[in-house]
Protein backbone atom coordinates (compact mmCIF):
# COMPACT_ATOMS: atom_id res chain seq x y z
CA UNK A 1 181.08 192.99 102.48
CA UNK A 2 182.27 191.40 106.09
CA UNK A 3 185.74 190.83 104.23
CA UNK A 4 187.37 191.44 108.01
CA UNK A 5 185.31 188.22 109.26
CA UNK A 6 186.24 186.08 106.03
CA UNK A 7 189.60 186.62 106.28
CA UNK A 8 189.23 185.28 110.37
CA UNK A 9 187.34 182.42 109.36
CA UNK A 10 190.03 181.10 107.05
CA UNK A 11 192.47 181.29 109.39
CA UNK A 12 190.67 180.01 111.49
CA UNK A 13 189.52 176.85 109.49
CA UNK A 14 193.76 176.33 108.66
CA UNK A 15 194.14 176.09 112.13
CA UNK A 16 191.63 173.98 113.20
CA UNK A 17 192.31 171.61 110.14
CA UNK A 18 195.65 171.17 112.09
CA UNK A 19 194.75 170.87 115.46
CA UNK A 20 191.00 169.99 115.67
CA UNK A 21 191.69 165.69 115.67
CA UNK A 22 194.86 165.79 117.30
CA UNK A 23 194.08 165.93 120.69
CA UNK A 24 193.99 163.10 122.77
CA UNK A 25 191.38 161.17 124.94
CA UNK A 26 190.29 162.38 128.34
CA UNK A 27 189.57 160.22 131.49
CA UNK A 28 186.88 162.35 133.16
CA UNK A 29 186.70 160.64 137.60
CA UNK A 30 182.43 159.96 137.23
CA UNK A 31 182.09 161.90 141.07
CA UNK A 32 181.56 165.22 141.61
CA UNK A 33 183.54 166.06 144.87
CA UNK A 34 183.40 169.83 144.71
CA UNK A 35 180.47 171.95 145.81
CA UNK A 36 180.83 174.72 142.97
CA UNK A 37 181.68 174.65 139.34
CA UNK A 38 185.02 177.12 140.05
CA UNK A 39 186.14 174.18 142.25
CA UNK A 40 186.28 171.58 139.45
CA UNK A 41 188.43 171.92 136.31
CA UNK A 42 186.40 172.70 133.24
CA UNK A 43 185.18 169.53 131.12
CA UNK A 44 187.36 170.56 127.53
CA UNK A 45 188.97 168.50 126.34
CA UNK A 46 190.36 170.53 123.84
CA UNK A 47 192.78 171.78 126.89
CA UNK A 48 194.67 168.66 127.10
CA UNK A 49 197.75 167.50 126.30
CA UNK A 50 196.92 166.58 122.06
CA UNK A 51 198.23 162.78 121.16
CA UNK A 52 200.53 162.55 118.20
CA UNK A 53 198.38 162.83 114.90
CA UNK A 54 198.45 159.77 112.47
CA UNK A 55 200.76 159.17 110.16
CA UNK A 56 198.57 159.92 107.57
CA UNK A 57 197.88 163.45 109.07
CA UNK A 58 201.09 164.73 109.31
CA UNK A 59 202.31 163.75 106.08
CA UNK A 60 199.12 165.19 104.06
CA UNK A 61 200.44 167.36 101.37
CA UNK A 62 198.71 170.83 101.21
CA UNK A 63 196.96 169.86 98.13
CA UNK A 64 195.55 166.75 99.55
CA UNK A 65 194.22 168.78 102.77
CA UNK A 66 192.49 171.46 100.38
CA UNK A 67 190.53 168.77 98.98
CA UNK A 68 189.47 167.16 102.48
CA UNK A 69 186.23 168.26 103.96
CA UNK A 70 187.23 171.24 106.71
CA UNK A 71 187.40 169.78 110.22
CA UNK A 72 184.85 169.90 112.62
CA UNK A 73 185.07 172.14 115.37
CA UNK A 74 183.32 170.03 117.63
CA UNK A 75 184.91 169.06 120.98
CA UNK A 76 183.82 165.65 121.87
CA UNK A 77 183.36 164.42 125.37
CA UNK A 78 185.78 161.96 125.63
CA UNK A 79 184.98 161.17 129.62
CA UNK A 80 184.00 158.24 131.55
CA UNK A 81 180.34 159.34 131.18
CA UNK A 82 180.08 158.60 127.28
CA UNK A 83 180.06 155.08 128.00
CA UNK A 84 178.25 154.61 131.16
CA UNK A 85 174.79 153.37 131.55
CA UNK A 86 171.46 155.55 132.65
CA UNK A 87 171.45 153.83 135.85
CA UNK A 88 175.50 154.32 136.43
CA UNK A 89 174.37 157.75 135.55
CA UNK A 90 171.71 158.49 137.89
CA UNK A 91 174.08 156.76 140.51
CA UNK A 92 176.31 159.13 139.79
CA UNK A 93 174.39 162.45 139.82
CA UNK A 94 172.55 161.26 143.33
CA UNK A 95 175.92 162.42 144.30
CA UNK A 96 175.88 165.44 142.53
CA UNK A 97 172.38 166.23 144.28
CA UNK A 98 174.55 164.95 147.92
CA UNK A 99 177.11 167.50 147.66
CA UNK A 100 174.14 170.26 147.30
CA UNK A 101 174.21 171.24 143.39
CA UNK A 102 171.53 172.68 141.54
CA UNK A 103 170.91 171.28 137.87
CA UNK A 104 169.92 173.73 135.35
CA UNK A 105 168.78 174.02 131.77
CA UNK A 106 168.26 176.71 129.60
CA UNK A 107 166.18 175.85 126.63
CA UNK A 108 164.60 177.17 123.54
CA UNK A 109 161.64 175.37 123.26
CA UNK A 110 158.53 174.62 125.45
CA UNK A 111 158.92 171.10 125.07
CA UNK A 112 161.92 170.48 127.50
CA UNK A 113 159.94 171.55 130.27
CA UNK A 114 157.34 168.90 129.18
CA UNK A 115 160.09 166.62 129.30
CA UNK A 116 161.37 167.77 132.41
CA UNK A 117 158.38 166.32 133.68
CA UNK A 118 158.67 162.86 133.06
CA UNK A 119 162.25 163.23 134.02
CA UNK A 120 161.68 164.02 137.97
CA UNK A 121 159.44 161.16 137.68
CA UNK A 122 161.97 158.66 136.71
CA UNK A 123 164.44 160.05 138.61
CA UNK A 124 163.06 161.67 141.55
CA UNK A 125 166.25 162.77 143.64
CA UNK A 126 167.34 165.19 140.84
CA UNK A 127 165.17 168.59 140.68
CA UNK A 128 165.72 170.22 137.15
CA UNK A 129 165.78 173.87 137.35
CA UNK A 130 164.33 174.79 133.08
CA UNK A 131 164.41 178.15 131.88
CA UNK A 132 162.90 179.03 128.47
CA UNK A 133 164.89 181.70 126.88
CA UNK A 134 165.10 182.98 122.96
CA UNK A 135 168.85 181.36 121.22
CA UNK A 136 170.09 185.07 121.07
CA UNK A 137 169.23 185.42 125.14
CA UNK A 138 170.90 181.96 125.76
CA UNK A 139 174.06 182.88 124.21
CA UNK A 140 174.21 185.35 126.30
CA UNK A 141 173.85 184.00 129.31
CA UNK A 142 176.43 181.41 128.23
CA UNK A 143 179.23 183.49 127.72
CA UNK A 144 178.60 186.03 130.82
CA UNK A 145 178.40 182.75 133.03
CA UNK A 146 181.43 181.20 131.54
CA UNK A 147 183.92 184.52 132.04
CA UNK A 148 182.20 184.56 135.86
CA UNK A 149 179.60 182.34 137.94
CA UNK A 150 178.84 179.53 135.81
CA UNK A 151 175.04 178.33 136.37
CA UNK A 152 174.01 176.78 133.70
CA UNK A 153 174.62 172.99 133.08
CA UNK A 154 173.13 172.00 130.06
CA UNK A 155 171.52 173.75 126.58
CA UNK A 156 168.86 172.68 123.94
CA UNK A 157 168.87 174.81 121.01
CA UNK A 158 168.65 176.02 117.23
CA UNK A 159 172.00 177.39 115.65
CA UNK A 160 170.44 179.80 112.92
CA UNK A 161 174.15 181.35 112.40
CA UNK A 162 176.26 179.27 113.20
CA UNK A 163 177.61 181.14 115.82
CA UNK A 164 176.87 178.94 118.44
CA UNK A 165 178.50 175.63 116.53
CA UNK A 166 181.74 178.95 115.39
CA UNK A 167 182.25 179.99 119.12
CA UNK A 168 180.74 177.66 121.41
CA UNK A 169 183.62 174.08 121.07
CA UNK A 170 186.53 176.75 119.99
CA UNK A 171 185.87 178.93 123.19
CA UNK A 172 185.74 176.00 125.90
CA UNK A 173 181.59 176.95 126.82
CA UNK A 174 180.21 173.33 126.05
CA UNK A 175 181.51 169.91 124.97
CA UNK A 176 179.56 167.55 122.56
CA UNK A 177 178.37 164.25 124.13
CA UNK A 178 177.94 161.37 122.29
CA UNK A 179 176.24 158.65 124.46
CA UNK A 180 177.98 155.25 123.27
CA UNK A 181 175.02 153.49 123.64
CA UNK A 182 173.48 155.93 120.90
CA UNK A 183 175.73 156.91 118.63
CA UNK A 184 175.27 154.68 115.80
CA UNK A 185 171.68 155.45 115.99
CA UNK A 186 171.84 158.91 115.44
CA UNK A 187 171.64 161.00 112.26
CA UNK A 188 174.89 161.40 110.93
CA UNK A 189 174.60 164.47 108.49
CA UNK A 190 173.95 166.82 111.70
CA UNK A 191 176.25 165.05 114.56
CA UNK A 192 179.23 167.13 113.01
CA UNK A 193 177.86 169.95 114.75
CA UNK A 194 177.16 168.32 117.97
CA UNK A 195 174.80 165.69 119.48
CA UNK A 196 171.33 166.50 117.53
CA UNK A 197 168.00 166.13 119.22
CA UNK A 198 165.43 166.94 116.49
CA UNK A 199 164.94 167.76 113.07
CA UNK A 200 162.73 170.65 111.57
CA UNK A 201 161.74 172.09 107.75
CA UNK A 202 162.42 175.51 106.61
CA UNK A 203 159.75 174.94 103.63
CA UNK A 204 156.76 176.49 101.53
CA UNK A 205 153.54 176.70 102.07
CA UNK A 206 150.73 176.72 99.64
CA UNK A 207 146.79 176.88 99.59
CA UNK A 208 145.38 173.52 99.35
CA UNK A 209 141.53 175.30 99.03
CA UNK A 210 142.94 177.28 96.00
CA UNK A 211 144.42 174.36 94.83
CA UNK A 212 143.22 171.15 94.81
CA UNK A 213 145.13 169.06 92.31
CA UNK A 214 148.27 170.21 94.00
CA UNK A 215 151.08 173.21 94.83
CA UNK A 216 150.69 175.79 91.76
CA UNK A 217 154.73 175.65 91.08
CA UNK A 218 157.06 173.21 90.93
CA UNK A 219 160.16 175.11 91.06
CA UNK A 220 162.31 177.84 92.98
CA UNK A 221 162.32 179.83 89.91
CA UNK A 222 158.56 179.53 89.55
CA UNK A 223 157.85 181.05 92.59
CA UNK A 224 160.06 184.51 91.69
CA UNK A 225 158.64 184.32 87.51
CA UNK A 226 157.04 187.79 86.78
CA UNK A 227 154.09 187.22 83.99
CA UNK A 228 154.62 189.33 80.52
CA UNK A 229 153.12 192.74 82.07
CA UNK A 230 155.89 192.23 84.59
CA UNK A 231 153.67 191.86 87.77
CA UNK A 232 154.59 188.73 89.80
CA UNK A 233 152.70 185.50 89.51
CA UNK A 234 152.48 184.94 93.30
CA UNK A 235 152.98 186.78 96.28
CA UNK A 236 155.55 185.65 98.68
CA UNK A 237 155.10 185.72 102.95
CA UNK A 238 158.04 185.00 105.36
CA UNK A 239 160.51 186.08 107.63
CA UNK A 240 163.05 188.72 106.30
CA UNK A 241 167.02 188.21 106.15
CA UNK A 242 166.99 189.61 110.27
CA UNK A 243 165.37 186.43 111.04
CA UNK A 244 168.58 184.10 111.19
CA UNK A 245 166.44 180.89 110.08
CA UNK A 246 165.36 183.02 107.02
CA UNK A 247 169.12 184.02 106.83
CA UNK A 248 170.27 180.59 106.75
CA UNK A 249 167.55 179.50 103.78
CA UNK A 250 169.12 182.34 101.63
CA UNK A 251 173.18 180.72 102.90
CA UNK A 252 172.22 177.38 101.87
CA UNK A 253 170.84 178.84 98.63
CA UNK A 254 174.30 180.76 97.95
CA UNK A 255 175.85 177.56 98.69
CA UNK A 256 173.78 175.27 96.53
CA UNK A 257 173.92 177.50 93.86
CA UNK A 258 174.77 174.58 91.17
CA UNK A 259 171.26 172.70 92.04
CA UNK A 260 169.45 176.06 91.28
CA UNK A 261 171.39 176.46 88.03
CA UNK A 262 170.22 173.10 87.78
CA UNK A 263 166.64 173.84 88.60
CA UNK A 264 166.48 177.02 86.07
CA UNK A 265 167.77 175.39 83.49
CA UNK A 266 165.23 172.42 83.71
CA UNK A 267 162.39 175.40 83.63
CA UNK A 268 163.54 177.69 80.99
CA UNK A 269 165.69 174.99 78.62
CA UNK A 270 168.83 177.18 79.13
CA UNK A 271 171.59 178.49 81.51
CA UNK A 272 170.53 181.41 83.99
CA UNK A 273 171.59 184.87 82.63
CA UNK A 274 172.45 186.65 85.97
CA UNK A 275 171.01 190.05 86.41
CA UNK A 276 172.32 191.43 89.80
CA UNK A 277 174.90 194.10 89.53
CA UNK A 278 178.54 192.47 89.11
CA UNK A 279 179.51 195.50 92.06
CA UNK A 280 176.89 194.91 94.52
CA UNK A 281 179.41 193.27 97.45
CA UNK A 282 179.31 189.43 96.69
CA UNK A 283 180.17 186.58 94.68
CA UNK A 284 179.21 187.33 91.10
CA UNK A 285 176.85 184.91 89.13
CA UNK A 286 176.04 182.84 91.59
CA UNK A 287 172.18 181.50 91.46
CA UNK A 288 171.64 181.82 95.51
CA UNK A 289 171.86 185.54 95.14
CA UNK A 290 170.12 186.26 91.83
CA UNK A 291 167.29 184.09 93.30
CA UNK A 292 167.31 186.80 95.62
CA UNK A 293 167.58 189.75 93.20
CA UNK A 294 164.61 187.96 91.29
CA UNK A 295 162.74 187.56 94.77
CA UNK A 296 162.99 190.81 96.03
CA UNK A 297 161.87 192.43 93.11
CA UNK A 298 158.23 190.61 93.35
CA UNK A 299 155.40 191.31 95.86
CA UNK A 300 156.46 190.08 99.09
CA UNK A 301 155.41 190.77 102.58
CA UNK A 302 157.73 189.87 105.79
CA UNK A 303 156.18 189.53 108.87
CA UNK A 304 157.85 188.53 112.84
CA UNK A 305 155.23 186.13 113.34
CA UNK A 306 156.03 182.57 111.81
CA UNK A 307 151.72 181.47 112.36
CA UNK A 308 150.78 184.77 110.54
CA UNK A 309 152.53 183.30 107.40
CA UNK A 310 150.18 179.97 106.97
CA UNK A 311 147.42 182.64 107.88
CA UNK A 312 147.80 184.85 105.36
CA UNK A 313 148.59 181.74 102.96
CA UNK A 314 145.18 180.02 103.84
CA UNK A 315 143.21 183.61 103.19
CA UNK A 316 144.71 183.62 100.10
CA UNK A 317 142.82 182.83 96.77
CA UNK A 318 143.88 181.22 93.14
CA UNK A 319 142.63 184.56 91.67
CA UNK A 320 145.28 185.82 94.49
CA UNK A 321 147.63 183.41 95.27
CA UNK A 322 150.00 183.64 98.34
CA UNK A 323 152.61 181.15 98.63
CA UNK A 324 154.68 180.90 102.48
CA UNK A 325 158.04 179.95 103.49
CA UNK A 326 158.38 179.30 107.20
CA UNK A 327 159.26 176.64 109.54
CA UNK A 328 157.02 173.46 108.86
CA UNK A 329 156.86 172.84 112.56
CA UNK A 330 154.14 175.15 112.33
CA UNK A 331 151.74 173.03 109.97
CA UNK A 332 150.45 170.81 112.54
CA UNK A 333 149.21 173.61 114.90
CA UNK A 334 147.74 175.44 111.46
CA UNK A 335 145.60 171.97 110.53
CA UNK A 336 144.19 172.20 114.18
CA UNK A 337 142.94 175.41 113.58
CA UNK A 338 140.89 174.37 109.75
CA UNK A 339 143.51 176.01 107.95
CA UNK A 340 143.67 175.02 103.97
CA UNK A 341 147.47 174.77 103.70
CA UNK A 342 150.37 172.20 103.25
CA UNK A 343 153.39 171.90 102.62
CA UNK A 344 154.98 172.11 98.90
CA UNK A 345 157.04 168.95 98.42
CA UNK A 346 157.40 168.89 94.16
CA UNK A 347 159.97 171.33 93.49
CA UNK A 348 163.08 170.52 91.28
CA UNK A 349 166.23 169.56 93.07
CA UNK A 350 164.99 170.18 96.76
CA UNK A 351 162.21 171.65 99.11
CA UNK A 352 163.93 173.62 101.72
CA UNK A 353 166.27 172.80 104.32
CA UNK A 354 166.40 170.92 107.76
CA UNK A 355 167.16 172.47 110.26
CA UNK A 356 168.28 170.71 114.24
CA UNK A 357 168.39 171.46 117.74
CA UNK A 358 171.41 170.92 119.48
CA UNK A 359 171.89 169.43 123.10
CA UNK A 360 175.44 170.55 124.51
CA UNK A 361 176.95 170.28 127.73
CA UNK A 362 178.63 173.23 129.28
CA UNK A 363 182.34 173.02 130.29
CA UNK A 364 181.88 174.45 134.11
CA UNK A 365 178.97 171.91 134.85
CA UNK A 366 179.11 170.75 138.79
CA UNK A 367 176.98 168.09 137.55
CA UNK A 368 178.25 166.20 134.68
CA UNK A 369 176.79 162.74 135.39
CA UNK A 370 173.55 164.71 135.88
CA UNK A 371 173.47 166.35 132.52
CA UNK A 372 174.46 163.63 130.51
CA UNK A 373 171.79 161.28 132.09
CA UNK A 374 169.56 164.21 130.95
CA UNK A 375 170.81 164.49 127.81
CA UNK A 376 170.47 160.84 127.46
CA UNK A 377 167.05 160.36 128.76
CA UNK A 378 165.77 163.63 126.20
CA UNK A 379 166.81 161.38 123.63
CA UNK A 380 164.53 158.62 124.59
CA UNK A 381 167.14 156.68 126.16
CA UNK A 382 169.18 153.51 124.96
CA UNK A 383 166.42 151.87 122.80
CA UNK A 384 165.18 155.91 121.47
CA UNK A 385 161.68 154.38 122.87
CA UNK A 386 161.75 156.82 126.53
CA UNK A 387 159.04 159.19 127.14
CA UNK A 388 161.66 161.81 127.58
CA UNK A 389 161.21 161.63 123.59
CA UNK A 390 158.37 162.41 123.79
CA UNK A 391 157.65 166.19 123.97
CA UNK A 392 159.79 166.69 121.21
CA UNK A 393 159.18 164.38 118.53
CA UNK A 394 155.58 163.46 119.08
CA UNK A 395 153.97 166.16 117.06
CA UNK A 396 153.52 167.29 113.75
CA UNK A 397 156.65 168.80 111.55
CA UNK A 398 158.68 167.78 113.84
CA UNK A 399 161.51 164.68 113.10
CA UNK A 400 163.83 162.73 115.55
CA UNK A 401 167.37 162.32 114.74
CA UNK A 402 167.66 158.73 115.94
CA UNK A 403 166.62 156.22 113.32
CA UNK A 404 165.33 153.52 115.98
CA UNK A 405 162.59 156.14 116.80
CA UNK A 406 159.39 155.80 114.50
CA UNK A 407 157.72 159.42 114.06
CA UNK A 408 155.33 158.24 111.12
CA UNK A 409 151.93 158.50 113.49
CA UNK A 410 152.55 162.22 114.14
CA UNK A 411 153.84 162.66 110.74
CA UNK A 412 151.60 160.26 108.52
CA UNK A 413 151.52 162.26 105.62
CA UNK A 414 155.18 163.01 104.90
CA UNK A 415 158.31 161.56 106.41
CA UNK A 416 161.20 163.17 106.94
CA UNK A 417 162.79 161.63 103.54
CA UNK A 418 159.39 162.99 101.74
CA UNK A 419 160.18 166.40 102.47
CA UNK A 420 163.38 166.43 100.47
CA UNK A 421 165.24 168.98 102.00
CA UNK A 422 169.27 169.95 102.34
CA UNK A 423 171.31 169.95 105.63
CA UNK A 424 171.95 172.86 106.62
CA UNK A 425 175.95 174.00 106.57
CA UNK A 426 176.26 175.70 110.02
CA UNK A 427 179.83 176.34 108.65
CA UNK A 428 178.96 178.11 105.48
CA UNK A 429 175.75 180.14 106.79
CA UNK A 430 177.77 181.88 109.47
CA UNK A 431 180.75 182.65 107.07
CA UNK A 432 177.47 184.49 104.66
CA UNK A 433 174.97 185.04 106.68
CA UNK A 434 176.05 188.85 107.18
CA UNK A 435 176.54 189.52 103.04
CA UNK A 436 172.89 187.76 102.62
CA UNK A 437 171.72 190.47 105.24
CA UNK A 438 173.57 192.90 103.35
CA UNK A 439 172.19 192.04 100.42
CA UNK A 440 168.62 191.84 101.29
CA UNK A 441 168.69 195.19 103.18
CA UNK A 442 170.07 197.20 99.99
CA UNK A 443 168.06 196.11 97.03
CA UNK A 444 164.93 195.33 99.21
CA UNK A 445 165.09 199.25 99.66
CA UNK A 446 166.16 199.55 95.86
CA UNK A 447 162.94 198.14 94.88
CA UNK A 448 160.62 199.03 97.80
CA UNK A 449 157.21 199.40 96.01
């Protein structure tokens, strides 16, 4: 399966291995003297001239580069911006808003607009313009406005594939920016796909009604076990393999295929015997994909609708038991509404996976100083303390990336190093993804009940 794409992903990872540090810094003028975003040179720095690569670099033997980590693709803003101040900022993007340009966001979340908000009112002369589209609609838009009229100035968003963190640096549509004053501050297991804003769960669900001493399984493997008559021990709710934050749970899996190993052999007292097909399209005994097999052979229901899952989880009984996987943004608003459910935070090895959203500048941005000072402010500014923050970490399930910023009264049950969950690889989920859809769509119609 997707051979065609693998082979184009390793060439491009050799090339970027080569290339992706070399290039040089960029002195970005902090004014915006043109009227339109064709008038201005695109911020990429990837476009300039590269400076020569360490010594170290170019006398790596092969065999010493195979063992380094692959590079990242990320194309850092390396302008005058990343180390100016809000206020140099705001100076600068009153000129922005002097020459007539319109600043626009496209989000994929609610909460920027919220945030917009309290943006205009700290910096009144600046008018955001915040559309609220789905990832797949933003991309999009993106691409269409980069080949033509580029409107768009900045992006907040999930990367469920990969794509976005695959295409998006490599392609010249957006530049990461680090904010100096920040950096340090900031998560570092997700900034190697860009400057992260937040941090979400991909996590089960169980019913805390149904059980009261606790989650009813303590392990990945429990939740797939069939009792002797061969009917499943639980039944299973979530998103299917089309949903790309489902997709990227069953990546991770394939890729952390040693910790479930791990994790089945802790259960049972032995190694896993592998029982998918040695033909069916993918890498052969790996534990990712025969949890898979396992799960797709028990009762499971999928649904489009990430609240129906803690719905159906807190109408289930212990006579009946339902478990959920699902984003655990969603507890919070479940709790509101008396639901009995919580998250399951006792299984061996890990719980699920984090996943971010992203906040990326686009390359053809007429207002650069404008964007940044966005960007900046989003992130609760220089301390992490701003009410720009706000909207996006002040609730339930959801975790800032800045570790200045103290989310425990929202979250006062877990923190985010409770929830013991993986990084997601952005890299590795959108080199899979497409053999995990494969693979759910054929034996989920092998064993349709």
């Amino acid at each position: 399966m997707n051979t065609a794409k693998k082979v184009l992903a390793l060439v491009l990872v050799l090339m970027m291995a080569v290339t992706a540090f070399a290039c040089g810094p960029k002195t970005e003028a902090p004014a915006a003297e043109s009227s339109t975003a064709q008038d201005k040179p695109a911020e990429n720095p990837a476009a300039e001239n590269p400076a020569d690569k360490t010594e170290d670099a170019s006398t790596a033997t092969e065999e010493q580069a195979a063992e380094q980590p692959a590079a990242s693709l990320v194309v850092r803003d390396t302008s005058d911006y990343v180390n100016m101040s809000m206020d140099e900022l705001y100076e600068e993007a009153k000129k922005e808003v002097a020459a007539g340009h319109q600043f626009v966001v496209y989000s994929e979340t609610g909460s920027t607009a919220k945030s917009v908000s309290k943006f205009q009112e700290a910096y009144p002369e600046i008018v955001v313009e915040c559309t609220k589209l789905k990832t797949n609609a933003i991309a999009e838009k993106i691409k269409l406005e980069y080949e033509g009229n580029p409107y768009c100035d900045l992006v907040i968003t999930s990367d469920g594939s990969g794509a976005i963190y695959e295409e998006w640096y490599t392609k010249g549509y957006t530049i990461a920016y680090y904010p100096a004053s920040i950096e340090a501050d900031l998560n570092p297991e997700y900034t190697p796909y860009g400057l992260p804003i937040t941090l979400e769960a991909d996590i089960w669900f169980y019913n805390t009604k149904a059980f009261p001493d606790g989650a009813p399984i303590n392990n990945w493997w429990d939740a797939v076990e069939m009792d002797e008559n061969g009917n499943s021990k639980f039944t299973i709710i979530s998103h299917e393999a089309s949903n790309l934050n489902m997709a990227s749970t069953l990546s991770n899996l394939v890729k952390n295929a040693d910790m479930l190993e791990a994790a089945y052999k802790e259960k049972y007292g032995k190694d896993i015997e592998y029982t998918y097909p040695e033909d069916s399209g993918v890498e052969p005994n790996n534990a990712g994909y025969e949890w898979l097999y396992r799960f797709l052979q028990c009762d499971h229901r999928v649904t489009n609708d990430s609240d129906e899952i803690l719905e159906t989880v807190d109408a289930s009984t212990a006579e009946a038991p339902i478990l959920g996987y699902g984003s655990g943004i969603k507890l919070g608003d479940a709790l509101e509404l008396g639901r009995n459910v919580d998250y399951i935070t006792t299984l061996s090895q890990f719980n699920g996976f984090a996943r971010a959203k992203f906040v990326l500048i686009c390359t053809k941005t007429d207002n650069p100083a404008a964007a940044r000072l966005f960007a900046l402010y989003s992130l609760g500014g220089e301390d992490g303390q701003g009410a720009g923050y706000d909207a996006y970490v002040n609730r339930m399930g959801s975790y800032p990336t800045r570790a200045s910023r103290d989310a425990s009264a929202f979250n006062p049950k877990y923190s985010f190093e409770d929830l013991r969950l993986l990084p997601t690889d952005l890299e590795f989920v959108n080199y899979n993804y497409l053999d995990v859809q494969d693979f759910w769509n054929y034996y989920a119609d092998v064993f349709k009940k």
